[in-house]
N, C-alpha and C. Protein backbone atom coordinates (compact mmCIF):
# COMPACT_ATOMS: atom_id res chain seq x y z
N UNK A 1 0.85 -1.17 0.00
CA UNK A 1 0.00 0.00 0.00
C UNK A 1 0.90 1.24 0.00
N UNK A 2 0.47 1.72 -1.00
CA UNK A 2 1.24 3.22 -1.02
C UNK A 2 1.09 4.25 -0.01
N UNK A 3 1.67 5.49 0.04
CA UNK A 3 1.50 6.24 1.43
C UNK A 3 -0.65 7.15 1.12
N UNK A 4 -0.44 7.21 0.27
CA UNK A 4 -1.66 7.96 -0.14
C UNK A 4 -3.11 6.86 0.56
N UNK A 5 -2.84 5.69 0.03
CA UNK A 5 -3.74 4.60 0.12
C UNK A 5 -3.58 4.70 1.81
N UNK A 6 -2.64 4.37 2.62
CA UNK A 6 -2.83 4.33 4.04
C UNK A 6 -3.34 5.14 4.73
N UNK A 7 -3.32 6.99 4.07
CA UNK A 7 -3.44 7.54 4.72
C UNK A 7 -5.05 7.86 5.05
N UNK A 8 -5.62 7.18 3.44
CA UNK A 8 -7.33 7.28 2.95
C UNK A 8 -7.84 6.03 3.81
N UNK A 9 -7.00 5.20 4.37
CA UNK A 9 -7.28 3.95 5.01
C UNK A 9 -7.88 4.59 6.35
N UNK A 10 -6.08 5.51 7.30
CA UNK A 10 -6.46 5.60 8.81
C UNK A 10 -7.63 6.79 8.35
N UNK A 11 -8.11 7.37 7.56
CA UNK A 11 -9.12 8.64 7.55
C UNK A 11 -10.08 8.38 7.53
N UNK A 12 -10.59 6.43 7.33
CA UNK A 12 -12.17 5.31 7.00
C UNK A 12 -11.82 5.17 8.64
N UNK A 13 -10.66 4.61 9.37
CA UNK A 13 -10.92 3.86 10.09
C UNK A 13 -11.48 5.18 11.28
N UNK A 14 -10.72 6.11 10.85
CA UNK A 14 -10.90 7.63 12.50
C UNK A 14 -12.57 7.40 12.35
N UNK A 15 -12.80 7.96 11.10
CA UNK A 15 -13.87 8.04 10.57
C UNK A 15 -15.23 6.91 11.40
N UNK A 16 -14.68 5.82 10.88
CA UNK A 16 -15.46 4.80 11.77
C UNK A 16 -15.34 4.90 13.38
N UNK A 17 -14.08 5.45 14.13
CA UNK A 17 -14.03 5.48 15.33
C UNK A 17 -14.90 6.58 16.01
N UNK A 18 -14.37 7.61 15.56
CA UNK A 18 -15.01 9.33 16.20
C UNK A 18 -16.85 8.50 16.37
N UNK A 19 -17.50 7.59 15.29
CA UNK A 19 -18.63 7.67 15.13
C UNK A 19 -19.03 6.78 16.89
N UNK A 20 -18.12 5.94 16.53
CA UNK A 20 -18.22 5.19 18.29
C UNK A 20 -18.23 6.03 19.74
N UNK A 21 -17.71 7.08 19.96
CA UNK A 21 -17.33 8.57 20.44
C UNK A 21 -18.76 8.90 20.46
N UNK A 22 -19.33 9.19 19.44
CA UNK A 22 -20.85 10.03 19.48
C UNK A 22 -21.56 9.11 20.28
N UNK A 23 -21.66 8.08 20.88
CA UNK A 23 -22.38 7.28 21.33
C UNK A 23 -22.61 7.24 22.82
N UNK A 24 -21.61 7.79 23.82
CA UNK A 24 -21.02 8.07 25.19
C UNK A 24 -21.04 9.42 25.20
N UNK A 25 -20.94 9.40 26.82
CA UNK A 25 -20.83 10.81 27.69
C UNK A 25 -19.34 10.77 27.75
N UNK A 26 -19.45 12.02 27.00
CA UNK A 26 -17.80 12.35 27.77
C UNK A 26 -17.66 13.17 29.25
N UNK A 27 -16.53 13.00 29.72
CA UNK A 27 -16.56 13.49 30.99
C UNK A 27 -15.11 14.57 30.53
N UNK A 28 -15.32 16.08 31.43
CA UNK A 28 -14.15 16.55 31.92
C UNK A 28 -13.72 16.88 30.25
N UNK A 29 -11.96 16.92 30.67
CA UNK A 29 -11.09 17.47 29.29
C UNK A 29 -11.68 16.52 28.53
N UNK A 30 -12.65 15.85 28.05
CA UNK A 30 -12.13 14.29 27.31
C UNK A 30 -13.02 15.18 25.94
N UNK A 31 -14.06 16.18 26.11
CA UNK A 31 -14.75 16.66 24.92
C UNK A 31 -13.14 17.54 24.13
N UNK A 32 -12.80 18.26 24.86
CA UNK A 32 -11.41 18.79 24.23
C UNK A 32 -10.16 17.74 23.87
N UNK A 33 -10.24 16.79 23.87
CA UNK A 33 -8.87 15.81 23.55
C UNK A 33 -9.81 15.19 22.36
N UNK A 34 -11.26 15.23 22.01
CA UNK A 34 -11.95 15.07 20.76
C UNK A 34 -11.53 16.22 19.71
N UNK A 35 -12.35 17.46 20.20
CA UNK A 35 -11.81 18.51 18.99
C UNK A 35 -10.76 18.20 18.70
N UNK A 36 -9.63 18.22 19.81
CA UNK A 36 -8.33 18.25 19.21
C UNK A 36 -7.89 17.07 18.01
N UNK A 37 -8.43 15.80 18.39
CA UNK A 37 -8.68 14.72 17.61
C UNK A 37 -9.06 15.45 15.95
N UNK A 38 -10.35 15.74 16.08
CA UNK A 38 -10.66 16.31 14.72
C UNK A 38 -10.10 17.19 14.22
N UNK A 39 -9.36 18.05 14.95
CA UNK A 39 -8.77 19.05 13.92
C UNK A 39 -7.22 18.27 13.75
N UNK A 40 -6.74 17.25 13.85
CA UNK A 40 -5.89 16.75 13.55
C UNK A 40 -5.98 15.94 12.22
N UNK A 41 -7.30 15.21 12.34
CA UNK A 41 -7.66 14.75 10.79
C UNK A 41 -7.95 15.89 9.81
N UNK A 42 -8.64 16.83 10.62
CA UNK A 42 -8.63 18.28 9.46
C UNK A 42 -7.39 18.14 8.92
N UNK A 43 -6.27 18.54 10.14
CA UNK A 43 -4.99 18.68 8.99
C UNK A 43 -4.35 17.60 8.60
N UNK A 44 -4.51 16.16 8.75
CA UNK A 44 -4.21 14.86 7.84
C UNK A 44 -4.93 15.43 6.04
N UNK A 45 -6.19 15.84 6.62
CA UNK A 45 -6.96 15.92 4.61
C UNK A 45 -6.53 17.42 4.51
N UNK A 46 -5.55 18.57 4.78
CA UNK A 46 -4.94 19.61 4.53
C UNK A 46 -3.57 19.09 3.69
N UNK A 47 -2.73 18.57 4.32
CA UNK A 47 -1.56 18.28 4.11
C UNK A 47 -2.10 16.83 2.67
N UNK A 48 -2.38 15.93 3.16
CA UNK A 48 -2.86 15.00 1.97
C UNK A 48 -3.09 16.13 0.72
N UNK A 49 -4.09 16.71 0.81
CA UNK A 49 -4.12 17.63 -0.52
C UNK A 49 -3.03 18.09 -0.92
N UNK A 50 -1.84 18.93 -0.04
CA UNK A 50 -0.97 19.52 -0.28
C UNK A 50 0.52 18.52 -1.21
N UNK A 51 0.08 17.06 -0.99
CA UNK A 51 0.96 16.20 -1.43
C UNK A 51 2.29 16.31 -0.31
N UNK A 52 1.64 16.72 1.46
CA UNK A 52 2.84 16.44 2.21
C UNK A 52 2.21 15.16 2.78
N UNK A 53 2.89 14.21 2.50
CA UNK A 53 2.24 12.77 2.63
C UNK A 53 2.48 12.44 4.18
N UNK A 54 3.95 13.01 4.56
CA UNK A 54 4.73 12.37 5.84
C UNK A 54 4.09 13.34 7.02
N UNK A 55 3.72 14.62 6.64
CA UNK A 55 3.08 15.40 7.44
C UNK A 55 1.77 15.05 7.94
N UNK A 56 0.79 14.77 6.47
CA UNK A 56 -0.23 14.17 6.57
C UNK A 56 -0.49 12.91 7.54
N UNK A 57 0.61 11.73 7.33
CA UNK A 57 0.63 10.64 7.91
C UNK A 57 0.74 10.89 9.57
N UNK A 58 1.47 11.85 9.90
CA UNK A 58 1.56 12.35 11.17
C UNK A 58 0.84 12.81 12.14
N UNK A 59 -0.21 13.60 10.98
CA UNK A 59 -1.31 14.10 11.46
C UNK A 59 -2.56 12.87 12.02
N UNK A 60 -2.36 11.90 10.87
CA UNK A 60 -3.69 11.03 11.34
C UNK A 60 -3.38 10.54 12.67
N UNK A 61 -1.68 10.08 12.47
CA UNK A 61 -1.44 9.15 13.51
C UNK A 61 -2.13 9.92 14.61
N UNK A 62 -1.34 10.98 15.14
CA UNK A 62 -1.65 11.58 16.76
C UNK A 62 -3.20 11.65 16.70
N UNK A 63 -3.67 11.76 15.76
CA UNK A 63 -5.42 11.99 15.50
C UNK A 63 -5.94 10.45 16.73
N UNK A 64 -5.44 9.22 15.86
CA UNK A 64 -5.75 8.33 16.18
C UNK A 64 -5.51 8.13 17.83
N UNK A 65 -4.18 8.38 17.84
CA UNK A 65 -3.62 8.46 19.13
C UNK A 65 -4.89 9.02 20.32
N UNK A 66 -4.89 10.49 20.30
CA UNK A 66 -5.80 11.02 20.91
C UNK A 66 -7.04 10.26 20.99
N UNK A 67 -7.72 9.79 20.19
CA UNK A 67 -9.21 9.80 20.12
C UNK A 67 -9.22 8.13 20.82
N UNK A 68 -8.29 7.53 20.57
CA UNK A 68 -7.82 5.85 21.11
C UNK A 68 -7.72 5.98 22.60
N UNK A 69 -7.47 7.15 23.48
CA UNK A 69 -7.43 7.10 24.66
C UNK A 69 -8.66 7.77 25.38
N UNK A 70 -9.45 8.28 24.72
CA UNK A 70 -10.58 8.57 25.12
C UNK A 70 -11.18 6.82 25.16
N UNK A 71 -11.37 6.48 24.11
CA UNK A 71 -11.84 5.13 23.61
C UNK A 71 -11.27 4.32 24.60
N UNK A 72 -10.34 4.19 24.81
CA UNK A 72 -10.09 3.01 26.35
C UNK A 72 -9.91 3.36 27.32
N UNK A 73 -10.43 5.23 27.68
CA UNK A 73 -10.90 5.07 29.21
C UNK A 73 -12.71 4.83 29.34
N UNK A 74 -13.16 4.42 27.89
CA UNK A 74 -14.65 3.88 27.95
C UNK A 74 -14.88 2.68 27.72
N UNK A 75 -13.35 2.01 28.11
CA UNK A 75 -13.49 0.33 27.35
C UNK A 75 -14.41 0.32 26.09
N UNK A 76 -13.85 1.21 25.12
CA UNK A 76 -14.51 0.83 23.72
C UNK A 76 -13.26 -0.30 22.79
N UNK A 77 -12.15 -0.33 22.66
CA UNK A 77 -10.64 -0.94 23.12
C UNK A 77 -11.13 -2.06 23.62
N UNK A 78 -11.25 -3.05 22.91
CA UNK A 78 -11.37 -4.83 23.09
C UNK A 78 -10.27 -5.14 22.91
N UNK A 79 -9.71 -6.21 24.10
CA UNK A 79 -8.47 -6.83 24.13
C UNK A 79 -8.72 -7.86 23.02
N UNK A 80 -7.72 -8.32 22.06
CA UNK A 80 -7.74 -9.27 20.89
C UNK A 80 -7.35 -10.50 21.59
């Protein structure tokens, strides 16, 4: 998979996550460690346009990052 393809990948999967998010109460900072979440994929599909791929890729990651620790202080995060 090319860098473009991964990055349209983690932007389905946030995509699918944030929607799990709408479903719970957030408590405390946890609504602000969301925005921050989304405006991080904002700038994953900023930089993607721009053809900065590694910037872009950077962006989703911490996106993911953030929004993954909201997600397992709600046990949404199933152990495999």
């Amino acid at each position: 998979m090319d860098a473009i393809g991964r990055i349209k990948k983690d932007l389905e999967l946030f995509a699918k996550n944030i929607k799990e998010i709408e479903s719970i109460k957030l408590h405390g900072e946890e609504c602000k460690i969301v925005e921050m979440a989304q405006n991080y994929r904002d700038d994953t599909t900023y930089y993607l346009e721009h053809k900065d791929y590694l910037t872009s890729f950077g962006c989703i990651t911490y996106a993911h990052g953030l929004l993954d620790a909201v997600r397992l202080s709600h046990h949404l995060i199933k152990d495999e």
